[in-house]
PDB file of N, CA and C in Angstrom:
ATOM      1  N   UNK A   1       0.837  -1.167   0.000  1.00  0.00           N
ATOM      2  CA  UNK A   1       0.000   0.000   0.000  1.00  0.00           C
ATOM      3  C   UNK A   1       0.894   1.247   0.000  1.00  0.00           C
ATOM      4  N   UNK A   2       0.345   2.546  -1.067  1.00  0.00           N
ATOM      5  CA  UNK A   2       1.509   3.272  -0.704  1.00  0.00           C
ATOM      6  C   UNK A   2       0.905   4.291   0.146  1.00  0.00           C
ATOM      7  N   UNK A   3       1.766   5.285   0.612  1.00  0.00           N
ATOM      8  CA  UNK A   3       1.546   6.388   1.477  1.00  0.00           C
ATOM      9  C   UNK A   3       0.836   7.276   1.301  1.00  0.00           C
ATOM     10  N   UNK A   4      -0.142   8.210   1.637  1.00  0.00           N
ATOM     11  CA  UNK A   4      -1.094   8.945   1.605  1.00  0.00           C
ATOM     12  C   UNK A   4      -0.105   9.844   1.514  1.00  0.00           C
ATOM     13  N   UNK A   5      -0.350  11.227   0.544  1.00  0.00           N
ATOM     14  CA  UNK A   5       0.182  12.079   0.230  1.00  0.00           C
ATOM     15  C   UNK A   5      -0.612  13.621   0.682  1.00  0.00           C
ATOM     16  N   UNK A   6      -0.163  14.633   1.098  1.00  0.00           N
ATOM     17  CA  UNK A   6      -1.055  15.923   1.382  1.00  0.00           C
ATOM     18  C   UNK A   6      -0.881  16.576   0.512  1.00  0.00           C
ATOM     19  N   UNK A   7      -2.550  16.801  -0.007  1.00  0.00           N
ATOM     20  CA  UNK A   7      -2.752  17.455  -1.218  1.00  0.00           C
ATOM     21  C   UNK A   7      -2.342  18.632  -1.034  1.00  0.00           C
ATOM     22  N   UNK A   8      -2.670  19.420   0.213  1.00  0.00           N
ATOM     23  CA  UNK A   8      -2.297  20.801   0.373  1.00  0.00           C
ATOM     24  C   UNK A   8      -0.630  20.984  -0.190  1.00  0.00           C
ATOM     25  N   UNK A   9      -0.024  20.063   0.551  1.00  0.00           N
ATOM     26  CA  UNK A   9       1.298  20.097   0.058  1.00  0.00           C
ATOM     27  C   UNK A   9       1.740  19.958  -1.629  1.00  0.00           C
ATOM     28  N   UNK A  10       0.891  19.009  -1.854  1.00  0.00           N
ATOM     29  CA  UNK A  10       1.301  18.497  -3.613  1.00  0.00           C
ATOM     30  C   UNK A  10       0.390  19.956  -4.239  1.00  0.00           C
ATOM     31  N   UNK A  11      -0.339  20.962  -3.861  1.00  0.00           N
ATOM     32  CA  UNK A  11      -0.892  21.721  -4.153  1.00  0.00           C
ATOM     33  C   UNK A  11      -0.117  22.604  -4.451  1.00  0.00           C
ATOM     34  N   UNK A  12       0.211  23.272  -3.342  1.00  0.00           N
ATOM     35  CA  UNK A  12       1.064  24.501  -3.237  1.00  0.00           C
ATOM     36  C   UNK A  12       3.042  24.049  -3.473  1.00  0.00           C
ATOM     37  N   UNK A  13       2.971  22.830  -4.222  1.00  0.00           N
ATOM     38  CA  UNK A  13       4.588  22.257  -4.779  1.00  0.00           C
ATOM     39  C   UNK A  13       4.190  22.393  -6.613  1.00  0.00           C
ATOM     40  N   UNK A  14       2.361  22.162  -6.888  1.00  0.00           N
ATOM     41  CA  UNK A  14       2.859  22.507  -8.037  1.00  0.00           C
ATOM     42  C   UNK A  14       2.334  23.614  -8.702  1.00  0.00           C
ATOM     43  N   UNK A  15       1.865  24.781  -7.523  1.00  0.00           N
ATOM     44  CA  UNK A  15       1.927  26.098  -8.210  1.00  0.00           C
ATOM     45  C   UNK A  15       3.323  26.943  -8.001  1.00  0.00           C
ATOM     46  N   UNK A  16       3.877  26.681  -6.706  1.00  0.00           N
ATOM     47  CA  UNK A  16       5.747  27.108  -6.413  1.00  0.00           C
ATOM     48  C   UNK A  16       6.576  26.216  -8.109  1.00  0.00           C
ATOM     49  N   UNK A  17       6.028  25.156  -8.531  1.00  0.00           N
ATOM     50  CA  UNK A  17       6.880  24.970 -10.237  1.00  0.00           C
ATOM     51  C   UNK A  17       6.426  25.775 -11.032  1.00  0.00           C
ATOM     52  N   UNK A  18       5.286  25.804 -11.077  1.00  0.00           N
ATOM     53  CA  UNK A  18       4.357  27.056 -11.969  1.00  0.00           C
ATOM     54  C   UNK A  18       4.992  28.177 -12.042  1.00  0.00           C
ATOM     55  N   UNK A  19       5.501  28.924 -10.949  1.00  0.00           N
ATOM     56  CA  UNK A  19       5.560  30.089 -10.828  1.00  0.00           C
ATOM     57  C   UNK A  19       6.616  30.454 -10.871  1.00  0.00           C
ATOM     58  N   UNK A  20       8.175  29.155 -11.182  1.00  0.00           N
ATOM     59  CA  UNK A  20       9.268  29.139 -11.257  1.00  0.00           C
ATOM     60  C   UNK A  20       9.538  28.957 -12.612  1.00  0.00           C
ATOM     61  N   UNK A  21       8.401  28.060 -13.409  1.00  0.00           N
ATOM     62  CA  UNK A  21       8.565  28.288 -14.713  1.00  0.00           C
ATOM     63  C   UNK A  21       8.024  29.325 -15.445  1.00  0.00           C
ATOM     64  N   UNK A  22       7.154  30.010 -15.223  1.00  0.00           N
ATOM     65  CA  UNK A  22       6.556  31.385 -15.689  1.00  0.00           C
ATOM     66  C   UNK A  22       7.617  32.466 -16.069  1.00  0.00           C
ATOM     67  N   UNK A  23       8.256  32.299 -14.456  1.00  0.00           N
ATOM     68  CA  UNK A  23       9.749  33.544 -14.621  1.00  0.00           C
ATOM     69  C   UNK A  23      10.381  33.082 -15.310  1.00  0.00           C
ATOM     70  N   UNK A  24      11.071  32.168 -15.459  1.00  0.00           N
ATOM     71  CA  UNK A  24      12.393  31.636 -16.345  1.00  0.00           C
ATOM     72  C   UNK A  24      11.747  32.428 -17.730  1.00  0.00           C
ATOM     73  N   UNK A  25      10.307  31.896 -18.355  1.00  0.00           N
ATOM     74  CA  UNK A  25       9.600  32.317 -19.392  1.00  0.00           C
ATOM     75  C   UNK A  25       9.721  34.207 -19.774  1.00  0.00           C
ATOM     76  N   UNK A  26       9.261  34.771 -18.409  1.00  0.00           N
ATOM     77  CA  UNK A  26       9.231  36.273 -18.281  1.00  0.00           C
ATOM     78  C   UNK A  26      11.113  36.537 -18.464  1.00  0.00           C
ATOM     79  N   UNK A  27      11.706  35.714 -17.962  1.00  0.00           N
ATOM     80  CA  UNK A  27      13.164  36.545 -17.502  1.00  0.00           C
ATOM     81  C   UNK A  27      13.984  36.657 -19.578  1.00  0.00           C
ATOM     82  N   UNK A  28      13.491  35.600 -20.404  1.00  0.00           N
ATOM     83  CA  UNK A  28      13.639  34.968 -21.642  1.00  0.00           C
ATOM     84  C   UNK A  28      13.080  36.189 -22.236  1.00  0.00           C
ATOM     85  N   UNK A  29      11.785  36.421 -21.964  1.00  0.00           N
ATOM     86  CA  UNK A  29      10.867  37.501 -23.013  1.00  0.00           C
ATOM     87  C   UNK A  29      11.048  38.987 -23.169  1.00  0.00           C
ATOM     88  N   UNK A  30      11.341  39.398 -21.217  1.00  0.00           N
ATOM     89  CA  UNK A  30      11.581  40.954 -21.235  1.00  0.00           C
ATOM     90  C   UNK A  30      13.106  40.958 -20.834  1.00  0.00           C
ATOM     91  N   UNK A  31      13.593  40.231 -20.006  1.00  0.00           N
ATOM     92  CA  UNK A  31      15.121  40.687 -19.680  1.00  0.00           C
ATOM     93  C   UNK A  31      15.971  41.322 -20.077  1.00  0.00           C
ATOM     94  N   UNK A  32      16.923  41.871 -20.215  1.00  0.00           N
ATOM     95  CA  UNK A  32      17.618  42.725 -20.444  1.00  0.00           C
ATOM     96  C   UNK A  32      19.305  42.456 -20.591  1.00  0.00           C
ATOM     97  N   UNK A  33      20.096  42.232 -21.683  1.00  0.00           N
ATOM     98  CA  UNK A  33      21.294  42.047 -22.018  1.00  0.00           C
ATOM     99  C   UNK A  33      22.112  43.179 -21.093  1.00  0.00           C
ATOM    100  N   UNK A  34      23.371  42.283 -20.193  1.00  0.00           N
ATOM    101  CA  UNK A  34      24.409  43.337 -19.882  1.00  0.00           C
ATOM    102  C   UNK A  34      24.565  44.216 -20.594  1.00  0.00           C
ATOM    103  N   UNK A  35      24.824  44.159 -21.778  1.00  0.00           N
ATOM    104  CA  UNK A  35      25.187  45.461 -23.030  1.00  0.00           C
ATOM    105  C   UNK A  35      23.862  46.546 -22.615  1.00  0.00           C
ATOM    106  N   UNK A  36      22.613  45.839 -22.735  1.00  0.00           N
ATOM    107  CA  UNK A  36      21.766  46.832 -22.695  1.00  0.00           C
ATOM    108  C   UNK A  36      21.536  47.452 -21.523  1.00  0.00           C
ATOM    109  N   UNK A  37      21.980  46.870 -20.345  1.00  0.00           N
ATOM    110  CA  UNK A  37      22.037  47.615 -18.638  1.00  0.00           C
ATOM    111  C   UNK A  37      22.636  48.603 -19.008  1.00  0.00           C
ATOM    112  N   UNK A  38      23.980  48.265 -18.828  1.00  0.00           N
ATOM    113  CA  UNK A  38      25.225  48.731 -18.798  1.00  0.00           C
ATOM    114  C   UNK A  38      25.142  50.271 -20.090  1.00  0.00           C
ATOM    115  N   UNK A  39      24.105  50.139 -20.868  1.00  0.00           N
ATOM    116  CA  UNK A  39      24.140  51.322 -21.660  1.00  0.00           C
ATOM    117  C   UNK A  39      23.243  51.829 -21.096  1.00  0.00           C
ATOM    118  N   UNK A  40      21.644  51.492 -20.749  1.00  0.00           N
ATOM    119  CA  UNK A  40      21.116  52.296 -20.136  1.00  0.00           C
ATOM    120  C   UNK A  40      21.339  53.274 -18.458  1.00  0.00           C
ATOM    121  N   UNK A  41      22.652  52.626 -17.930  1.00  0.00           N
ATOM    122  CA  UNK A  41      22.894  52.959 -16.826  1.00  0.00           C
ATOM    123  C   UNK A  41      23.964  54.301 -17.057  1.00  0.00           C
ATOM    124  N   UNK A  42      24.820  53.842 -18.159  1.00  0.00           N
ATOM    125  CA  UNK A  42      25.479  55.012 -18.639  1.00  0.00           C
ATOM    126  C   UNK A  42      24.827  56.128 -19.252  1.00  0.00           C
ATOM    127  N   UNK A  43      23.587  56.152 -19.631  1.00  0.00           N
ATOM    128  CA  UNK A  43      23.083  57.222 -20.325  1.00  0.00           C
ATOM    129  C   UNK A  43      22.225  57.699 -18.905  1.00  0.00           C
ATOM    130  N   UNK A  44      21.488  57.004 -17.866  1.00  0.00           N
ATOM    131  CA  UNK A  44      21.229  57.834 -16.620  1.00  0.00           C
ATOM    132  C   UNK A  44      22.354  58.679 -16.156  1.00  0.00           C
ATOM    133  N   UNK A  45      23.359  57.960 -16.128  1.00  0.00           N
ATOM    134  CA  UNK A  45      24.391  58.680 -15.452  1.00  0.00           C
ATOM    135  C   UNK A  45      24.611  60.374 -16.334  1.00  0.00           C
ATOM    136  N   UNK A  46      24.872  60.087 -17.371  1.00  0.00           N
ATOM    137  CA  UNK A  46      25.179  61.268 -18.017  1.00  0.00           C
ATOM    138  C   UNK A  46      24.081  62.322 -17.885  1.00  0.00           C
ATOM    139  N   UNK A  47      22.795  61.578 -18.062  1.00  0.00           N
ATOM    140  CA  UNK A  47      21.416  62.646 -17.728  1.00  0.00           C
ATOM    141  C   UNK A  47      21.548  63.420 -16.382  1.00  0.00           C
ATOM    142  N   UNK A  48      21.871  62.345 -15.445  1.00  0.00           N
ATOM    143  CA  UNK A  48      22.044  63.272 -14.276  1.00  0.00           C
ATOM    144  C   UNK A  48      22.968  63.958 -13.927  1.00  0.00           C
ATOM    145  N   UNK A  49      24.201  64.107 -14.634  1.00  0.00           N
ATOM    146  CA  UNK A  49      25.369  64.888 -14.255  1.00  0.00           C
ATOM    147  C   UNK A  49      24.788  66.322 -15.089  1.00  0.00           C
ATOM    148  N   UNK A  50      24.660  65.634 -16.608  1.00  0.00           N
ATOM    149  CA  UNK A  50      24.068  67.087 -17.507  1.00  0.00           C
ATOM    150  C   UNK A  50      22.801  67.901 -16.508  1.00  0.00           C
ATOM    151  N   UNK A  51      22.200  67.417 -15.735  1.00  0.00           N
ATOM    152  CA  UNK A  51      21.003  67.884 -14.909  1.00  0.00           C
ATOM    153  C   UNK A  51      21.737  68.792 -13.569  1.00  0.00           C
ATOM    154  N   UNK A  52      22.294  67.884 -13.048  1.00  0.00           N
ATOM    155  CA  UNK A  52      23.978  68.676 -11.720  1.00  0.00           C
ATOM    156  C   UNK A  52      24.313  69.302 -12.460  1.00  0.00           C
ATOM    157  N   UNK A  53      24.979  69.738 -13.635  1.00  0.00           N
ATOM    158  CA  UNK A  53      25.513  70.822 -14.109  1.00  0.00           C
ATOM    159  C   UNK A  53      24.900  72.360 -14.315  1.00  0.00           C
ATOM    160  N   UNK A  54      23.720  72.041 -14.658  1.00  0.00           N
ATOM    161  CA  UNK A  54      22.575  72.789 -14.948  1.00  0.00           C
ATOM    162  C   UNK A  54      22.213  73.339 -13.615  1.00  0.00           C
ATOM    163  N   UNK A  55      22.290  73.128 -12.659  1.00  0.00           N
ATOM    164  CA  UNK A  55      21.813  73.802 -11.251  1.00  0.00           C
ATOM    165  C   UNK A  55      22.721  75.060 -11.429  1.00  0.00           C
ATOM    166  N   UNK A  56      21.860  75.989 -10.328  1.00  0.00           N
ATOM    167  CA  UNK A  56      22.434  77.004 -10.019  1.00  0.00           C
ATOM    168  C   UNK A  56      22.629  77.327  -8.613  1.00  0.00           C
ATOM    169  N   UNK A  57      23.468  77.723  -8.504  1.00  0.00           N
ATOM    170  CA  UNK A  57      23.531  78.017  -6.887  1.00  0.00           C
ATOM    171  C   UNK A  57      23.083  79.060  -6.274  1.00  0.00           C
ATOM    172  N   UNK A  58      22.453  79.153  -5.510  1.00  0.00           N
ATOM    173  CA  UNK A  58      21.706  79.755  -4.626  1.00  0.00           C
ATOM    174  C   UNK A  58      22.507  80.881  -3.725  1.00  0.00           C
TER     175      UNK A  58
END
């Protein structure tokens, strides 16, 4: 005879896979290439220095 299993458990084990395969899916579709960080982080940077430059002092 085999062992009685808890559904609650086998429940909430196969929406935690669900929801581990979804992301992998999301991380594939929108993610973002180092190249493309790494450029968008350099062009904040420059926005905000060109923005610091632009102040005036008081």
């Amino acid at each position: 005879m085999t062992t009685p299993i808890n559904l609650n458990k086998a429940r909430k084990q196969k929406k935690r896979t669900d929801a581990e395969k979804k992301a992998a899916e999301n991380r594939v579709k929108f993610g973002r290439t180092k190249a493309e960080k790494s450029a968008g982080k350099s062009e904040t940077d420059r926005a905000r220095k060109d923005l610091d430059g632009a102040k005036r002092e008081q």
